[in-house]
C-alpha atoms as a PDB file:
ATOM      1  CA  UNK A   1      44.730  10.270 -13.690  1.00  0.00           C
ATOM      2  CA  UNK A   2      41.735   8.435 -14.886  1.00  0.00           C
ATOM      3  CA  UNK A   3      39.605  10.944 -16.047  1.00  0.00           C
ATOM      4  CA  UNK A   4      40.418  12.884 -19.995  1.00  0.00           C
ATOM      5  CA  UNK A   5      39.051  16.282 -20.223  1.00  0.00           C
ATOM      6  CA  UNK A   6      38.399  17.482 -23.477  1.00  0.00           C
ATOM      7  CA  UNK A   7      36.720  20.767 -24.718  1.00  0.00           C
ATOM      8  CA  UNK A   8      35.569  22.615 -27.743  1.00  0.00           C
ATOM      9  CA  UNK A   9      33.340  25.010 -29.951  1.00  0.00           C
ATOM     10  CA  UNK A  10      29.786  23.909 -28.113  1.00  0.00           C
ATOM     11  CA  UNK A  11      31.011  26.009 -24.984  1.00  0.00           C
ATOM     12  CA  UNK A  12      31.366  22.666 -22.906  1.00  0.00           C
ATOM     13  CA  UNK A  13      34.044  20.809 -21.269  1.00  0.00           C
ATOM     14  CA  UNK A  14      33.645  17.100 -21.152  1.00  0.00           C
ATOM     15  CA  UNK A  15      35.383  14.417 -18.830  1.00  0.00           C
ATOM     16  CA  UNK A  16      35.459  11.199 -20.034  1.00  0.00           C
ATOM     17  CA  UNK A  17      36.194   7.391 -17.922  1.00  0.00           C
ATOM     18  CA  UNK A  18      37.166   4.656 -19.177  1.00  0.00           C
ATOM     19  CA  UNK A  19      34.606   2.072 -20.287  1.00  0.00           C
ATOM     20  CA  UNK A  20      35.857  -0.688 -18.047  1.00  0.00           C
ATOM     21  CA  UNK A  21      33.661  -3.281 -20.729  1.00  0.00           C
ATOM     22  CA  UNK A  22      34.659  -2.216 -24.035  1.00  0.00           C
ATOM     23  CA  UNK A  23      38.663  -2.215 -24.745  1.00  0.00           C
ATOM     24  CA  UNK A  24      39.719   1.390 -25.919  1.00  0.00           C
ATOM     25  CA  UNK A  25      36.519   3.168 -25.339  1.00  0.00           C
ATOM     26  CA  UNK A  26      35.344   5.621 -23.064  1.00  0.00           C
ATOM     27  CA  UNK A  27      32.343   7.101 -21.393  1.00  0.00           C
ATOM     28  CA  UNK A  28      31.057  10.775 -20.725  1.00  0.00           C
ATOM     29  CA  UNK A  29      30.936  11.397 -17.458  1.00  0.00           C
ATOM     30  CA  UNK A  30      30.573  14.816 -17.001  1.00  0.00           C
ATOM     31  CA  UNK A  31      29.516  18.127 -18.936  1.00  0.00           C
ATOM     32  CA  UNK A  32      30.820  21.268 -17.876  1.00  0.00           C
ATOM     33  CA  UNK A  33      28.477  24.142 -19.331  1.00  0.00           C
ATOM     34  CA  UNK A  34      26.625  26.830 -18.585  1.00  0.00           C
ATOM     35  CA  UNK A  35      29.414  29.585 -18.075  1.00  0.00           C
ATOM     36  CA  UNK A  36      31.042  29.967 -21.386  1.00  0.00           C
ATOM     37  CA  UNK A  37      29.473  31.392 -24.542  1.00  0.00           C
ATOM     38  CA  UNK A  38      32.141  31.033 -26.886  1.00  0.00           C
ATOM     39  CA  UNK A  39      34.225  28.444 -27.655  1.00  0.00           C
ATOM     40  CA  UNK A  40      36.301  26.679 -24.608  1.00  0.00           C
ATOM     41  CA  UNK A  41      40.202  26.755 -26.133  1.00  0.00           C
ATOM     42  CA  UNK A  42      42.137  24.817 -23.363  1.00  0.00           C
ATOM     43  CA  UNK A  43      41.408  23.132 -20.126  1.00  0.00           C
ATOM     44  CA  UNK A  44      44.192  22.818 -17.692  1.00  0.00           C
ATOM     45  CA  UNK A  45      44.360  20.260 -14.410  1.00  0.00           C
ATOM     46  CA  UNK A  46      45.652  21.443 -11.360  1.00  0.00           C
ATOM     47  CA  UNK A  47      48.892  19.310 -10.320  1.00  0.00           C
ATOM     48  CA  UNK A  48      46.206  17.513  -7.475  1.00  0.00           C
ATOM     49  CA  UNK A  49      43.823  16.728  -9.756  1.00  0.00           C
ATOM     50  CA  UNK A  50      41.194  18.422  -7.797  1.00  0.00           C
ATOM     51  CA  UNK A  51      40.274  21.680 -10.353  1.00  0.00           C
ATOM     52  CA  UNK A  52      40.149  22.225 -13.823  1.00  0.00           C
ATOM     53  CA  UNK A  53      40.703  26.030 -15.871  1.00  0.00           C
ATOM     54  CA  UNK A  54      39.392  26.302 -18.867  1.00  0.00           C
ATOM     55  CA  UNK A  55      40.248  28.981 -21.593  1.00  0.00           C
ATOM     56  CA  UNK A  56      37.424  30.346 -23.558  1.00  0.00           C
ATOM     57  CA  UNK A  57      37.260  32.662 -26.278  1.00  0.00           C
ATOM     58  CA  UNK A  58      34.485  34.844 -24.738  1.00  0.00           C
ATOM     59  CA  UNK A  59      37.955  36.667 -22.300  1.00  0.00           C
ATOM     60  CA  UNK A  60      37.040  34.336 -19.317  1.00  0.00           C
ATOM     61  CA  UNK A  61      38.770  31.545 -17.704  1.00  0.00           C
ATOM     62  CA  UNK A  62      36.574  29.513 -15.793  1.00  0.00           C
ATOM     63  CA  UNK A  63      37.950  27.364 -12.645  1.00  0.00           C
ATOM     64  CA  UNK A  64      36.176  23.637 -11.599  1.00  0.00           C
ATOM     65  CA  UNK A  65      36.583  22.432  -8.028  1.00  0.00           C
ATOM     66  CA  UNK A  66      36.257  18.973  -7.572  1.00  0.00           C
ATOM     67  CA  UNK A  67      32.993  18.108  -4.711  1.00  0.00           C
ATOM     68  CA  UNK A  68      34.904  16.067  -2.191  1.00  0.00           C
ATOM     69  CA  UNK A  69      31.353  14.529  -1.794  1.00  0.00           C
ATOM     70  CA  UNK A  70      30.202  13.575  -4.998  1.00  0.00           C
ATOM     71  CA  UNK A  71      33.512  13.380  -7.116  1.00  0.00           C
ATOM     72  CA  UNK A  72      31.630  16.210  -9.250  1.00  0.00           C
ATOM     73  CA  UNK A  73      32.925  19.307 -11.183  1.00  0.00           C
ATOM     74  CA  UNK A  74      31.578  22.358  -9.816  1.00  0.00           C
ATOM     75  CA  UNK A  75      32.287  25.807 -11.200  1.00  0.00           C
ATOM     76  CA  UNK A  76      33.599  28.305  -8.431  1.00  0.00           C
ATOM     77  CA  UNK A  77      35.139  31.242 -10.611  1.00  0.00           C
ATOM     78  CA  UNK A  78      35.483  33.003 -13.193  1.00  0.00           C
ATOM     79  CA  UNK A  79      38.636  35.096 -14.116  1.00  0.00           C
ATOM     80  CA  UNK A  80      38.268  38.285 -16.327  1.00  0.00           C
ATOM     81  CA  UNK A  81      41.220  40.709 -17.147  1.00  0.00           C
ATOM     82  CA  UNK A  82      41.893  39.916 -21.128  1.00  0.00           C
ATOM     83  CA  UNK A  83      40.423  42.238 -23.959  1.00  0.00           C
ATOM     84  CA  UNK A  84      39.685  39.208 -26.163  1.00  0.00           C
ATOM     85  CA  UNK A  85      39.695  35.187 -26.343  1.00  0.00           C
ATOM     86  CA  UNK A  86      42.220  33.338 -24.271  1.00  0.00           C
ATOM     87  CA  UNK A  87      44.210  30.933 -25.878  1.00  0.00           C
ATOM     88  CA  UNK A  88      45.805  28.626 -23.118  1.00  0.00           C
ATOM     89  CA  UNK A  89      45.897  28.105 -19.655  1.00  0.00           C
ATOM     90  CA  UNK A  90      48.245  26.454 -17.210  1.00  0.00           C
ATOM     91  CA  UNK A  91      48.636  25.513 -13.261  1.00  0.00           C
ATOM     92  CA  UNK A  92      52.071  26.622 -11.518  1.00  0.00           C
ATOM     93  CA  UNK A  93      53.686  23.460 -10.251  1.00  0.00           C
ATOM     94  CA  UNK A  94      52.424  24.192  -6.376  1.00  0.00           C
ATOM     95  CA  UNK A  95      48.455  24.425  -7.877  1.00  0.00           C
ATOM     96  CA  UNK A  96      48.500  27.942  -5.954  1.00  0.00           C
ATOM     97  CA  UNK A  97      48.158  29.746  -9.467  1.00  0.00           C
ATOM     98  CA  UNK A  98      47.079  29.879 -12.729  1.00  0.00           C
ATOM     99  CA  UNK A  99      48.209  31.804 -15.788  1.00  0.00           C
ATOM    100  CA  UNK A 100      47.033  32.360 -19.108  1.00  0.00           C
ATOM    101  CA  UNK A 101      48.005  33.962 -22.298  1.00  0.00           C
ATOM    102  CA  UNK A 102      45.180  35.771 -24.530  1.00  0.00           C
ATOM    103  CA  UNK A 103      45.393  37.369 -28.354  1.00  0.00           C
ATOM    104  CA  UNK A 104      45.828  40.473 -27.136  1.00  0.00           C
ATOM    105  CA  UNK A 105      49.016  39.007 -26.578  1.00  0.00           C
ATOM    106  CA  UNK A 106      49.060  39.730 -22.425  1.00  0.00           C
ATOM    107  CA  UNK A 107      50.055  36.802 -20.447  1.00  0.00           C
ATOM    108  CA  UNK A 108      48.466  37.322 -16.544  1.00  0.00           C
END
């Protein structure tokens, strides 16, 4: 792909371009924010590139959908179900579902 998603303790997930003018840099493109309160463990692409889950620490998992319009993240869910923070995330290898693991040591 040519976007790198990264994510961390100020609740955000970032995406990042490459800076076409500087070798070996890159550019902020995008900040995700506004739905998590806690720390955002793990992001996850789908296998199409067109969403993004994120793990948090506040028990959520949030899922992006890419606007077919603007090439923008947009936040379309939220998934609730673990007692505490979730650790990781991943896509099934269709993009039809997601799983994640939390430390209360369930895996949905």
């Amino acid at each position: 792909g040519k976007i790198l998603g990264t994510c961390g303790g100020d609740h955000t997930i970032r995406l990042w371009i490459k800076n076409e003018n500087v070798e070996n840099s890159y550019l902020c493109s995008q900040i995700l924010d506004g739905i998590h309160n806690r720390t955002v463990r793990a992001i996850a692409w789908s296998p199409c590139g067109n969403y993004i889950a994120a793990a948090s620490f506040d028990a959520t998992t949030s899922i992006w959908k890419r606007n077919s319009k603007t090439a923008a993240f947009e936040f379309i869910s939220s998934l609730e179900g673990h007692e505490n923070e979730v650790k990781s995330v991943s896509w099934d290898s269709t993009g039809g579902m997601v799983s994640t693991c939390g430390r209360d040591k369930s895996v949905w």
